[in-house]
N, C-alpha and C. Protein backbone atom coordinates (compact mmCIF):
# COMPACT_ATOMS: atom_id res chain seq x y z
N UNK A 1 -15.93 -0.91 -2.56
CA UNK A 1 -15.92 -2.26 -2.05
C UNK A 1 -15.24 -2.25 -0.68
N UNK A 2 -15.96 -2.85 0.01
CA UNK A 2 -15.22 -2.61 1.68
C UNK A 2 -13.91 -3.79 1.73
N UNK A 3 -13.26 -3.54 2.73
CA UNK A 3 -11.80 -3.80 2.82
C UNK A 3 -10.75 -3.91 3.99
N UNK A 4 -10.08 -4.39 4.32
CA UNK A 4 -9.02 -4.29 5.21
C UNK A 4 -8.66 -2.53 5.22
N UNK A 5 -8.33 -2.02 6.29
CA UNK A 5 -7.58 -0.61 6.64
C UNK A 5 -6.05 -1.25 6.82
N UNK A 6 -4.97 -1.17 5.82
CA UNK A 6 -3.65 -1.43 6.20
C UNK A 6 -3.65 -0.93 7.11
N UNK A 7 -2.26 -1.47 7.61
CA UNK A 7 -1.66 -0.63 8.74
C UNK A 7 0.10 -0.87 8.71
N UNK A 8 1.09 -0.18 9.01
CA UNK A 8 2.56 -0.28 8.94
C UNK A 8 2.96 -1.78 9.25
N UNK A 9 2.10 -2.50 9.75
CA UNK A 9 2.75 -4.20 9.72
C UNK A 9 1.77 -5.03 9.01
N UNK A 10 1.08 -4.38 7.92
CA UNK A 10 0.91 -5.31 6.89
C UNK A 10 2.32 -5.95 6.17
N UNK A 11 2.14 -6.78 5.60
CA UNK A 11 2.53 -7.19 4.35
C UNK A 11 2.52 -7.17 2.78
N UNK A 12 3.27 -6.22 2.01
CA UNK A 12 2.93 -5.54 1.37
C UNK A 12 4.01 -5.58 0.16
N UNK A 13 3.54 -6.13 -1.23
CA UNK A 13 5.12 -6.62 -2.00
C UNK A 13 4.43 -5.74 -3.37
N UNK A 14 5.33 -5.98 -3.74
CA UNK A 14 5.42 -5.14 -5.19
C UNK A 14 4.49 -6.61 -6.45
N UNK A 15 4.78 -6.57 -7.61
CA UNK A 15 4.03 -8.12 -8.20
C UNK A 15 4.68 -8.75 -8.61
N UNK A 16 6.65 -8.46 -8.22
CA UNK A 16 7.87 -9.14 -8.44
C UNK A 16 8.47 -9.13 -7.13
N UNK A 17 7.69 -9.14 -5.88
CA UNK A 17 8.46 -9.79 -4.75
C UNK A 17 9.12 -8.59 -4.45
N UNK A 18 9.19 -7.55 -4.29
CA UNK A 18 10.42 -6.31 -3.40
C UNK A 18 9.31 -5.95 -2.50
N UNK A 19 9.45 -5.87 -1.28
CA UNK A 19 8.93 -5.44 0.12
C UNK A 19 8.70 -3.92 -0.02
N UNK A 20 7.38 -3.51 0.05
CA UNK A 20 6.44 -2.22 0.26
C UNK A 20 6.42 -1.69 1.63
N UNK A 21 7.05 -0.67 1.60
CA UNK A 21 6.67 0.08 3.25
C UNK A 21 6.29 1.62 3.03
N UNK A 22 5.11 1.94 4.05
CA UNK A 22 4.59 3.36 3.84
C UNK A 22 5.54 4.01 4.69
N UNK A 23 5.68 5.32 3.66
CA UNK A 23 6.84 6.40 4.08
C UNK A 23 6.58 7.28 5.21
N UNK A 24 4.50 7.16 4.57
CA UNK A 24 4.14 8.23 5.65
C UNK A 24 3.28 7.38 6.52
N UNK A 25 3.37 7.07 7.72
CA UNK A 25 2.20 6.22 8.62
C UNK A 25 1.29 7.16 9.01
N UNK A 26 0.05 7.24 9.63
CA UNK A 26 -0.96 7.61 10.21
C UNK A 26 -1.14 7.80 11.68
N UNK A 27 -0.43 7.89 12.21
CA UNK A 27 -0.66 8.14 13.43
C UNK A 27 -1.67 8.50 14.36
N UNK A 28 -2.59 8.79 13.94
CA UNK A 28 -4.00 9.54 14.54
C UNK A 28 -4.96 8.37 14.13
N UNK A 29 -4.56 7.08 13.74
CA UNK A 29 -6.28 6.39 13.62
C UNK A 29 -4.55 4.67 13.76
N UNK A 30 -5.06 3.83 15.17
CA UNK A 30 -4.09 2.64 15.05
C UNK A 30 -5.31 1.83 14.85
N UNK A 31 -4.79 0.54 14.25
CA UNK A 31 -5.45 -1.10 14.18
C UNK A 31 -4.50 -1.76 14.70
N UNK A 32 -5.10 -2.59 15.35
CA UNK A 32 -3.82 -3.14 15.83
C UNK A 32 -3.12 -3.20 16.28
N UNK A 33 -2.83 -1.81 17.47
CA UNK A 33 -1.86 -1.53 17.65
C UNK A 33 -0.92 -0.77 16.94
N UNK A 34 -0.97 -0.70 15.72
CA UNK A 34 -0.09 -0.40 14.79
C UNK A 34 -0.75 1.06 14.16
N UNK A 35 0.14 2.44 13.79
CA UNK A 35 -0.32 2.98 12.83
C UNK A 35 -1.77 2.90 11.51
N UNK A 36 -2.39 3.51 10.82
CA UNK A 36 -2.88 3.36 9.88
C UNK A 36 -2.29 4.06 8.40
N UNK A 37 -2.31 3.26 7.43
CA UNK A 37 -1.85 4.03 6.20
C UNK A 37 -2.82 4.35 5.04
N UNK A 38 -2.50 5.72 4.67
CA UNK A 38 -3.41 6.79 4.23
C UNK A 38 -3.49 6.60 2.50
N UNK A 39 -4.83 6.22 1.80
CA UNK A 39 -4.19 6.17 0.40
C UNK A 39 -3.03 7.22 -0.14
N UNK A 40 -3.14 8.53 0.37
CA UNK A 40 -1.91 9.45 -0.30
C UNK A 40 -0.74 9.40 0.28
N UNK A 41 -0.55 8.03 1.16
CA UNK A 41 1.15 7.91 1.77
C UNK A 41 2.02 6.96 0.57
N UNK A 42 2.64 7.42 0.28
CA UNK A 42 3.71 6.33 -0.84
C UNK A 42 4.46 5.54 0.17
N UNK A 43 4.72 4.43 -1.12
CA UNK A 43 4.99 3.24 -0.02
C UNK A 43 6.60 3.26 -1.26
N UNK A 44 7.27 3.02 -0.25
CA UNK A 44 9.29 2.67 -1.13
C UNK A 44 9.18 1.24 -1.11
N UNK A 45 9.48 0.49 -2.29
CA UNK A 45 10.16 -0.86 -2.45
C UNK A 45 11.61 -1.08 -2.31
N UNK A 46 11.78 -2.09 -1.48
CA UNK A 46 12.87 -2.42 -1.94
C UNK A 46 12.80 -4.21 -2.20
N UNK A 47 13.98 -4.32 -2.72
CA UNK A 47 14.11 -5.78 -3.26
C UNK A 47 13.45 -6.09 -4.45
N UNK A 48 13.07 -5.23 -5.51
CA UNK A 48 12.00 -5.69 -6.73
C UNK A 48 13.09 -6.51 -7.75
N UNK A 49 12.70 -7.63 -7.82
CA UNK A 49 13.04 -8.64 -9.19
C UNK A 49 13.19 -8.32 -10.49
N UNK A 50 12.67 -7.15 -10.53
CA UNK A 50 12.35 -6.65 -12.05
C UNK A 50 13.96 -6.54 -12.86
N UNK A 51 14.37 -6.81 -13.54
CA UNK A 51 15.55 -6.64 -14.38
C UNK A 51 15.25 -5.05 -14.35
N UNK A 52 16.33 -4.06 -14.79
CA UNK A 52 16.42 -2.77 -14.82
C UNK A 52 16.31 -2.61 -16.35
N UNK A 53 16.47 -0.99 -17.08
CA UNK A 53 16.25 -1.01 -18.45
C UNK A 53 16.97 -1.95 -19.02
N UNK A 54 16.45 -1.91 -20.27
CA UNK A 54 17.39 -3.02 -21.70
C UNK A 54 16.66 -4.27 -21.29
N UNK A 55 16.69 -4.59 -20.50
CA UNK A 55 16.22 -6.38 -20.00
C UNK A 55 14.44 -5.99 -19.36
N UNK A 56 14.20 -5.32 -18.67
CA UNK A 56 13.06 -4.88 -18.11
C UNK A 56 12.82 -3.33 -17.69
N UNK A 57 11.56 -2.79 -17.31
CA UNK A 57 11.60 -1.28 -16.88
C UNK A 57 11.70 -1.38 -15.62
N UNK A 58 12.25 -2.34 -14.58
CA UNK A 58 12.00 -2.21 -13.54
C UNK A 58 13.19 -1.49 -13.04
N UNK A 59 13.66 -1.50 -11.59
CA UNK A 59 12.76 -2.25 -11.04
C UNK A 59 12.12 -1.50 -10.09
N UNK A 60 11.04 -1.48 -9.31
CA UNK A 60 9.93 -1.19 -9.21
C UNK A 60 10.55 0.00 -7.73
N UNK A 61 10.40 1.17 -7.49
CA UNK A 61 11.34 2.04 -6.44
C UNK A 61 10.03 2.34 -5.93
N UNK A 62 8.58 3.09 -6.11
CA UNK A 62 7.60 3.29 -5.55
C UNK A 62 6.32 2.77 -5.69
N UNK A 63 5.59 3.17 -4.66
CA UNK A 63 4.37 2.64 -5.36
C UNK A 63 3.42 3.51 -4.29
N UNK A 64 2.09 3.34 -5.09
CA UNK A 64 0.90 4.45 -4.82
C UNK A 64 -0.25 3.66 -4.90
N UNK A 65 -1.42 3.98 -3.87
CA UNK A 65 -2.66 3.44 -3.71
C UNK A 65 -3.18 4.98 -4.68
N UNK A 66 -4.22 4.07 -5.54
CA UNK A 66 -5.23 5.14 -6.44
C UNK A 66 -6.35 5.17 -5.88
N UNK A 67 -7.26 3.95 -5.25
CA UNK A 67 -8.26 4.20 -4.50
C UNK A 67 -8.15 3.75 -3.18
N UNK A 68 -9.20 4.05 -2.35
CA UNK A 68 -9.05 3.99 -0.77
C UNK A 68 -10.35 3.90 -0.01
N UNK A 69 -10.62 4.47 1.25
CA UNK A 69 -12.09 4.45 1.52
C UNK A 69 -12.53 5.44 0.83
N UNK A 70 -13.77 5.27 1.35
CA UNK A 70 -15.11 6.07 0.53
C UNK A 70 -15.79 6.73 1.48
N UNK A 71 -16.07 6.40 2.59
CA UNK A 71 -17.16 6.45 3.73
C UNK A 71 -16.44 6.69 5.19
N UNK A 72 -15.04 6.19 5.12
CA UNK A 72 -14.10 6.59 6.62
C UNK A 72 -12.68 7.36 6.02
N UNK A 73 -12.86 8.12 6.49
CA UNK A 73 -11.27 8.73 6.22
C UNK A 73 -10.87 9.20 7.87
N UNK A 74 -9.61 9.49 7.80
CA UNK A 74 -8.37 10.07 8.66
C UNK A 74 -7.62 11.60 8.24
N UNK A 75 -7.94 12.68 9.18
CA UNK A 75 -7.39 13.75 8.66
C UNK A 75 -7.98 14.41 7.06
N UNK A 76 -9.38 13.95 6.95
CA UNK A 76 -10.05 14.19 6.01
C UNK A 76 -9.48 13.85 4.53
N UNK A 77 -8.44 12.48 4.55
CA UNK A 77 -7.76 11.17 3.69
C UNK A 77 -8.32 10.13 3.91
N UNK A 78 -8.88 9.47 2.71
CA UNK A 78 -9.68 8.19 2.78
C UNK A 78 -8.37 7.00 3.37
N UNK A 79 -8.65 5.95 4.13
CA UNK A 79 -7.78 5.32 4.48
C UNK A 79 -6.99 3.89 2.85
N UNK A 80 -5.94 3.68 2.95
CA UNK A 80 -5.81 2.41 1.91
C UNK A 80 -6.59 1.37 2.16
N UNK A 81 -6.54 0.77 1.68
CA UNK A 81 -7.68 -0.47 2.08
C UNK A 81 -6.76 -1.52 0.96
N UNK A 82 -6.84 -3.01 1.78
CA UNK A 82 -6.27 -3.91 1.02
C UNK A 82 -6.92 -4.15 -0.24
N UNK A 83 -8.35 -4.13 -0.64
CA UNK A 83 -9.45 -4.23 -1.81
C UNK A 83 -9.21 -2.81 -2.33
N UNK A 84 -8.29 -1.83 -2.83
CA UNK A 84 -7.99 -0.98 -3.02
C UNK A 84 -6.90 -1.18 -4.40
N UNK A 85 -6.85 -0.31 -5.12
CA UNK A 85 -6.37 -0.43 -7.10
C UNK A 85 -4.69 0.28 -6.29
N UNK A 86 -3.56 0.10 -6.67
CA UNK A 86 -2.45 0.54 -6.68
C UNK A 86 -1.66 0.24 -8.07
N UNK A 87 -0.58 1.03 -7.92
CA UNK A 87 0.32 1.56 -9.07
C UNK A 87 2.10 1.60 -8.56
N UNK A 88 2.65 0.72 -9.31
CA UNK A 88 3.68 1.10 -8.31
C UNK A 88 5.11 1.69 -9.76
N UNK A 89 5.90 2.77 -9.95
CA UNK A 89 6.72 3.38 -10.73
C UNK A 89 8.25 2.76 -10.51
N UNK A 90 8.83 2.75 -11.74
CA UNK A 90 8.31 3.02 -13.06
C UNK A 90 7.47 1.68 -13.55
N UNK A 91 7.54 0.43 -12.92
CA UNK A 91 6.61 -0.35 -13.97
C UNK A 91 5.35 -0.78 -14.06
N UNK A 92 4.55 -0.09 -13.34
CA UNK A 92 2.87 0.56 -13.81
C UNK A 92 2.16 -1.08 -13.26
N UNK A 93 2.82 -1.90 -12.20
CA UNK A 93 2.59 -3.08 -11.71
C UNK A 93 1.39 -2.55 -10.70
N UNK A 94 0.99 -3.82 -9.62
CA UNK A 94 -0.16 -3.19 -8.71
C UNK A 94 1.02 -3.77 -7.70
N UNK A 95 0.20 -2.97 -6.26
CA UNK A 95 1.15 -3.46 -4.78
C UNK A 95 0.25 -4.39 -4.85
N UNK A 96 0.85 -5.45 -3.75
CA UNK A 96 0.04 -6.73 -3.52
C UNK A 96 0.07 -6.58 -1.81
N UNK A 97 -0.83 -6.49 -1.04
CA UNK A 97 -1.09 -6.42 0.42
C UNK A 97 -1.86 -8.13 0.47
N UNK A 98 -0.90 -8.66 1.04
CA UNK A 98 -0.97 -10.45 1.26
C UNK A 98 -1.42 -10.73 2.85
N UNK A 99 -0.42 -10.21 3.82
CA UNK A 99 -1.09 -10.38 5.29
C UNK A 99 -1.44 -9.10 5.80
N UNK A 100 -3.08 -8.84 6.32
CA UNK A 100 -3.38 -7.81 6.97
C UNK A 100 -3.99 -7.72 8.39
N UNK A 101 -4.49 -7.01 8.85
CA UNK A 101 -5.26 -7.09 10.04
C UNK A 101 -6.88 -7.44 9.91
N UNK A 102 -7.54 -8.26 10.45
CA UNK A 102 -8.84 -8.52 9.96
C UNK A 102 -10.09 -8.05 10.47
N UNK A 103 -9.33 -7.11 11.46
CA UNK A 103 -10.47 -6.99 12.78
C UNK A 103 -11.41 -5.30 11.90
N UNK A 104 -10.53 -4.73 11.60
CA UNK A 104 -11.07 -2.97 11.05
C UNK A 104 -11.69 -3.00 9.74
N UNK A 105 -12.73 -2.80 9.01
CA UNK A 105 -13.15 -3.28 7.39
C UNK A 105 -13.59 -1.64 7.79
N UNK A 106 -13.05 -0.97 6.20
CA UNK A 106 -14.03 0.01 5.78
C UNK A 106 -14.33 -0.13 4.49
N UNK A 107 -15.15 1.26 3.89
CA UNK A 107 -16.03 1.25 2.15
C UNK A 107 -15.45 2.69 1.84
């Protein structure tokens, strides 16, 4: 399904509100001005809501894009794409990418 190409100034939260940032940016493909981020870059939360054990499994420290493009990659890595499935550890939540860039769509 085609999609937004994040990029390091998306907007990017966990599904309890803690702020998503990619560890590894892309440097070799910008939107925007900005970096591109690679489905295999992990993104660190911070700020997740999640209660910790006993009360909840949170709260939420990483998170990972599972799918990405299909048809454009970077460095022979499909790019993330906001229409893209994520996972974020330990509580098996999805990232939520809310503001992106609108101008770059890949599949």
């Amino acid at each position: 399904m085609p999609g937004a190409i994040l990029h390091v100034g998306a907007t990017v939260t966990c599904a309890h509100g803690g702020q998503a940032t990619p560890t590894v940016p892309n440097p070799r493909v910008m939107v925007s001005g900005q970096p591109t981020v690679l489905q295999t870059s992990p993104y660190a939360v911070a700020g997740c809501a999640m209660p910790p054990p006993n009360a909840g499994n949170g709260p939420c420290v990483t998170g990972q894009w599972l799918s990405g493009s299909v048809r454009v990659l970077s460095l022979g890595q499909p790019f993330a794409l906001q229409t893209g499935q994520s996972v974020c550890a330990p509580t098996g939540t999805p990232l939520l990418p809310s503001v992106v860039q609108a101008r770059v769509l890949a599949t």
